[in-house]
PDB file of N, CA and C in Angstrom:
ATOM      1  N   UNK A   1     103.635  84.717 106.429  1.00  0.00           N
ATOM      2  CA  UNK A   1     103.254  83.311 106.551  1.00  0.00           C
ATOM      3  C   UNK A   1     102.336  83.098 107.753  1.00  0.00           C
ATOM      4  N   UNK A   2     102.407  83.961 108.793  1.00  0.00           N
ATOM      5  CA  UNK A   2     101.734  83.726 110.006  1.00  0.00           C
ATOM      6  C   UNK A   2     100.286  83.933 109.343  1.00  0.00           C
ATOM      7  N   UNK A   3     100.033  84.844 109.080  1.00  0.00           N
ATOM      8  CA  UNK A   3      98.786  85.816 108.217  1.00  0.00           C
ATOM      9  C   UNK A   3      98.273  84.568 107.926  1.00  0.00           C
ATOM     10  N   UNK A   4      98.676  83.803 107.028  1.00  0.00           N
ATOM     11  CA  UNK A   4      97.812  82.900 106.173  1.00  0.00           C
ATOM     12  C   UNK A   4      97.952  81.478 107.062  1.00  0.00           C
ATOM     13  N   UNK A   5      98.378  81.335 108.008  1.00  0.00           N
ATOM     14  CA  UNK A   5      98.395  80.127 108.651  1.00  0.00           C
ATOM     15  C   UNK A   5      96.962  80.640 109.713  1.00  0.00           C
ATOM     16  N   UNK A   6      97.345  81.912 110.629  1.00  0.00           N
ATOM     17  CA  UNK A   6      95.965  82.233 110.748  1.00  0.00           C
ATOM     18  C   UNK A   6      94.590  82.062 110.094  1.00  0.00           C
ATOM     19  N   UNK A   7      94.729  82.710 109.220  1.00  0.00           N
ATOM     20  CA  UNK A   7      93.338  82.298 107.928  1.00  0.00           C
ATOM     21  C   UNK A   7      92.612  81.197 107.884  1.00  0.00           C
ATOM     22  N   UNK A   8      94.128  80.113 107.428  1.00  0.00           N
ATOM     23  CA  UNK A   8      93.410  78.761 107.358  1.00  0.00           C
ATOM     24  C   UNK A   8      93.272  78.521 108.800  1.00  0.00           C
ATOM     25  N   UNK A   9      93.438  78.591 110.246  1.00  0.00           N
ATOM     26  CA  UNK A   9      92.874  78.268 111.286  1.00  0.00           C
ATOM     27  C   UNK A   9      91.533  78.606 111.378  1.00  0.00           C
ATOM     28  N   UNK A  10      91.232  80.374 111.290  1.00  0.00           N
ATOM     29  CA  UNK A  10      90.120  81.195 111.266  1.00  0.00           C
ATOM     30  C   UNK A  10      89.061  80.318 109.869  1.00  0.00           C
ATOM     31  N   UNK A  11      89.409  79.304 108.765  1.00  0.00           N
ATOM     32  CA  UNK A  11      88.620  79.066 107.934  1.00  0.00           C
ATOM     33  C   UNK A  11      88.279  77.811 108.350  1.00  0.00           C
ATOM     34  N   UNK A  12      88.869  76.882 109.359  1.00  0.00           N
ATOM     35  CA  UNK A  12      88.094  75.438 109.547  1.00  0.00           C
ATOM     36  C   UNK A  12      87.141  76.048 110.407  1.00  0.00           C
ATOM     37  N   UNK A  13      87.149  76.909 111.668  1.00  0.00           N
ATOM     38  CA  UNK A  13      86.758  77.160 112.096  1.00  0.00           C
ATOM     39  C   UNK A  13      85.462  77.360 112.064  1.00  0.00           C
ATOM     40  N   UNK A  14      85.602  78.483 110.987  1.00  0.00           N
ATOM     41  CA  UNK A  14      84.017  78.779 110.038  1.00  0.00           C
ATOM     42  C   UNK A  14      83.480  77.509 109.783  1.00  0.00           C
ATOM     43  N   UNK A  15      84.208  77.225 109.182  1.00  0.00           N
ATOM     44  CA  UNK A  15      83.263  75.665 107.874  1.00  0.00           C
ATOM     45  C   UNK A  15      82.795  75.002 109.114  1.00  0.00           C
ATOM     46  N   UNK A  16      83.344  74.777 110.497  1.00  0.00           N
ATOM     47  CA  UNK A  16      82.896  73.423 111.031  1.00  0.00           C
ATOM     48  C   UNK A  16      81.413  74.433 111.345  1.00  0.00           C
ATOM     49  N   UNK A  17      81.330  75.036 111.879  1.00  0.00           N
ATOM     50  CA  UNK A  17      79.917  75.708 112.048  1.00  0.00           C
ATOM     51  C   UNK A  17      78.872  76.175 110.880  1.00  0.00           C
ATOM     52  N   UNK A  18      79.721  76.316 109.740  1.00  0.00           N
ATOM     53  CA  UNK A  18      79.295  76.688 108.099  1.00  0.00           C
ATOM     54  C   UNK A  18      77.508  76.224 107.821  1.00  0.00           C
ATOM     55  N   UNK A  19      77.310  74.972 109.010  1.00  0.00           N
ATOM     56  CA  UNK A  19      75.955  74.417 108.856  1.00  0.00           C
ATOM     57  C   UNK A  19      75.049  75.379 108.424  1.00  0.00           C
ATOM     58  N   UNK A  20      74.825  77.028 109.349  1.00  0.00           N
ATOM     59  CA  UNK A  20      73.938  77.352 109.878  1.00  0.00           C
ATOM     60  C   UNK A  20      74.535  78.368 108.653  1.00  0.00           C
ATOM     61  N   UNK A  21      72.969  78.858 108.496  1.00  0.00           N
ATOM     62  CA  UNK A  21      73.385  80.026 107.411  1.00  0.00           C
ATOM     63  C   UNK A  21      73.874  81.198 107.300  1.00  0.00           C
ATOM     64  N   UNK A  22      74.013  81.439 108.961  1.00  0.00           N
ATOM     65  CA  UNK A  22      74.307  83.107 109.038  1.00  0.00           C
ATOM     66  C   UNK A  22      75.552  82.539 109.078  1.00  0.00           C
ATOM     67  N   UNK A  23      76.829  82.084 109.115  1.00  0.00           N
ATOM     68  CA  UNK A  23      78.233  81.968 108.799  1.00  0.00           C
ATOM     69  C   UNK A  23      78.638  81.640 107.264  1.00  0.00           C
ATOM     70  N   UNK A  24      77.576  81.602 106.596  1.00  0.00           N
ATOM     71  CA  UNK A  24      78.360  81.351 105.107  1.00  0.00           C
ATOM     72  C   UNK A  24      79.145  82.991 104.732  1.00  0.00           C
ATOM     73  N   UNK A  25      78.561  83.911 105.013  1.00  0.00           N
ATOM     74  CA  UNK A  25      78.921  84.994 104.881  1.00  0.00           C
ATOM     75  C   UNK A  25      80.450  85.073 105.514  1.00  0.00           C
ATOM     76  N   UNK A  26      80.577  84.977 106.839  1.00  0.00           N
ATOM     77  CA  UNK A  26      81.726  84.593 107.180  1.00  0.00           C
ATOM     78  C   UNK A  26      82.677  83.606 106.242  1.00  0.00           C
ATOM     79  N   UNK A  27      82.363  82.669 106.021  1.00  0.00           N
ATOM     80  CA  UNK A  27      83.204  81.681 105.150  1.00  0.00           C
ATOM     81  C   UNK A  27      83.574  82.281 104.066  1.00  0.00           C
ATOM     82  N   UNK A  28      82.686  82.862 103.070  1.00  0.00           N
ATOM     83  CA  UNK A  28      82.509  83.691 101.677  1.00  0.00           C
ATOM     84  C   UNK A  28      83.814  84.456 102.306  1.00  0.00           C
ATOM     85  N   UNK A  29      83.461  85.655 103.445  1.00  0.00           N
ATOM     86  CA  UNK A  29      84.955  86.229 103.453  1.00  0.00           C
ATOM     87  C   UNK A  29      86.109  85.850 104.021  1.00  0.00           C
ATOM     88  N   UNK A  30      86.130  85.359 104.914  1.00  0.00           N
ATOM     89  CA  UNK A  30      87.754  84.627 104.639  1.00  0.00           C
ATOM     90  C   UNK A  30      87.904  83.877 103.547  1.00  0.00           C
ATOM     91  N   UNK A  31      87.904  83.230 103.043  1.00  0.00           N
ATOM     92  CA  UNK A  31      87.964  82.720 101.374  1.00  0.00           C
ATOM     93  C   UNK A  31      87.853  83.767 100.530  1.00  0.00           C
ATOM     94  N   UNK A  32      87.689  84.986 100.657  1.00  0.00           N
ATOM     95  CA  UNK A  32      87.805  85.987  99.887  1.00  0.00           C
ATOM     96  C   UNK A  32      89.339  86.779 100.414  1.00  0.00           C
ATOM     97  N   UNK A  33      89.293  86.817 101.569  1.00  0.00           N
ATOM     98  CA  UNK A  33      90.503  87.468 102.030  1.00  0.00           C
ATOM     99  C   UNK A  33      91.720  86.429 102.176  1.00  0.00           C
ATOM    100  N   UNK A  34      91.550  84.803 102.061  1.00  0.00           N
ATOM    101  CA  UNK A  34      92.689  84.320 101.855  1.00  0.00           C
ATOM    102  C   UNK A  34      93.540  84.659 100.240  1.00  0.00           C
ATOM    103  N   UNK A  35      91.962  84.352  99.507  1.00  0.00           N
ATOM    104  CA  UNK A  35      92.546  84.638  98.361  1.00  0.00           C
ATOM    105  C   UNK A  35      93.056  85.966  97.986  1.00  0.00           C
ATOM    106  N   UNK A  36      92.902  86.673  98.101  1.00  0.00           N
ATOM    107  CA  UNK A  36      93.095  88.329  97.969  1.00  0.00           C
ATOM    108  C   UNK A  36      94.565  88.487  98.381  1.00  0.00           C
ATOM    109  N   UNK A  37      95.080  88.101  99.768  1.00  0.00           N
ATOM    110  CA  UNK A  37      96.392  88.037 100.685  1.00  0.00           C
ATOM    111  C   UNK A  37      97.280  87.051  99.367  1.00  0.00           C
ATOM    112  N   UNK A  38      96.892  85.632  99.028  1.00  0.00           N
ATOM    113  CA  UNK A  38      97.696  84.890  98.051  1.00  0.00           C
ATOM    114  C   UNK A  38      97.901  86.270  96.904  1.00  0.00           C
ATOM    115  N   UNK A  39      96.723  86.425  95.942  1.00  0.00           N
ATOM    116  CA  UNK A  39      97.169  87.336  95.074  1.00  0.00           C
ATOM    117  C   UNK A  39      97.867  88.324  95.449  1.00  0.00           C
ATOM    118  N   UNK A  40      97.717  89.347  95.800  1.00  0.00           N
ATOM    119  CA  UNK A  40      99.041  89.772  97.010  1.00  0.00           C
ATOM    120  C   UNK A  40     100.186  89.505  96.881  1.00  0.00           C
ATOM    121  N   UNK A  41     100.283  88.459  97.762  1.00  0.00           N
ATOM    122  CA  UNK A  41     101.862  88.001  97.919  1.00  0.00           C
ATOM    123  C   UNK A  41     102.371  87.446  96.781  1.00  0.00           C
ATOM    124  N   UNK A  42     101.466  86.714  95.393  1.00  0.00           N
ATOM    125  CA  UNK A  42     102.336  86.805  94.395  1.00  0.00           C
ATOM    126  C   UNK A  42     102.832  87.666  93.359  1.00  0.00           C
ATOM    127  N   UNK A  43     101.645  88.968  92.997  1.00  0.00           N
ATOM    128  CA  UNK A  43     102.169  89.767  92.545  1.00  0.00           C
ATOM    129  C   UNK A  43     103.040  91.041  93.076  1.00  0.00           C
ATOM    130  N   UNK A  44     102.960  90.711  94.982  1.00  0.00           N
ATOM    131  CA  UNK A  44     104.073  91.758  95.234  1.00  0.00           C
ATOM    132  C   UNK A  44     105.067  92.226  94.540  1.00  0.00           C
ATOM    133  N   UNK A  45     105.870  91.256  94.266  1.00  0.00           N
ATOM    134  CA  UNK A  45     107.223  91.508  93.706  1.00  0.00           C
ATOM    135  C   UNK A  45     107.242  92.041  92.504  1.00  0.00           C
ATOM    136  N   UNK A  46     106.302  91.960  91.689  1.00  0.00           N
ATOM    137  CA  UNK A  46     105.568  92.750  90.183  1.00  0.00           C
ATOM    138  C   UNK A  46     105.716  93.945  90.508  1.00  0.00           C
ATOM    139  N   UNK A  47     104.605  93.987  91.071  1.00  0.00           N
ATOM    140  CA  UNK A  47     104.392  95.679  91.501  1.00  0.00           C
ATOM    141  C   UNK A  47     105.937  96.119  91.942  1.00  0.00           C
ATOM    142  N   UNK A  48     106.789  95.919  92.741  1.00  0.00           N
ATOM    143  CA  UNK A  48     107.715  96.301  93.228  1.00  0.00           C
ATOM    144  C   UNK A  48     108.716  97.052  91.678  1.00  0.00           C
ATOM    145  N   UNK A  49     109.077  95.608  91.241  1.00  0.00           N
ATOM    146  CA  UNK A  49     109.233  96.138  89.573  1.00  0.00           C
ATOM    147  C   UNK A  49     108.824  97.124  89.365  1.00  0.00           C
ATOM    148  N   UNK A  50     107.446  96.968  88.789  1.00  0.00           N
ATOM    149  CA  UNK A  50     107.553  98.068  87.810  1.00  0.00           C
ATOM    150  C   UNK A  50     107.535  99.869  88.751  1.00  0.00           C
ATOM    151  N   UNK A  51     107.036  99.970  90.188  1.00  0.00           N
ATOM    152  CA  UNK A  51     107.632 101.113  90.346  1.00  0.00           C
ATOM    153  C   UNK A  51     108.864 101.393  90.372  1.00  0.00           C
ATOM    154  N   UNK A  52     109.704 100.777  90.270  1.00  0.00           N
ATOM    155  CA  UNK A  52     111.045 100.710  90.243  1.00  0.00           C
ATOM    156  C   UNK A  52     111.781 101.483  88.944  1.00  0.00           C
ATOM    157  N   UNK A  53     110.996 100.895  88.095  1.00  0.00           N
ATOM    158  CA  UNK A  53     111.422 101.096  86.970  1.00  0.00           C
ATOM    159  C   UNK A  53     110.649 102.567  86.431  1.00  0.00           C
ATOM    160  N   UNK A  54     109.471 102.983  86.764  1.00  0.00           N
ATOM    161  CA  UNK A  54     108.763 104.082  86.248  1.00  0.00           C
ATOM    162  C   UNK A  54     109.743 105.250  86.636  1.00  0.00           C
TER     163      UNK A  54
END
């Protein structure tokens, strides 16, 4: 939970400067790595499954 409370700190951050073009890249990846961390944490427990079971 810290992880992603970070993120979204590290993502206003970006956006308030987002004006200028060399930070969209920045923005693009944290918004890539928040989302990535969500998918993650919901299919953890999937994955956990099925090695479990193999």
């Amino acid at each position: 939970m810290e992880d992603k409370q970070e993120l979204d700190e590290r993502l206003k951050k970006v956006l308030k400067r987002a004006k200028n073009e060399t930070y969209m890249k920045d923005v693009s990846t944290l918004v890539f790595a928040r989302f990535f961390s969500t998918l993650l944490a919901i299919l953890a427990p999937f994955l956990k499954k099925n090695n479990t079971k193999g």
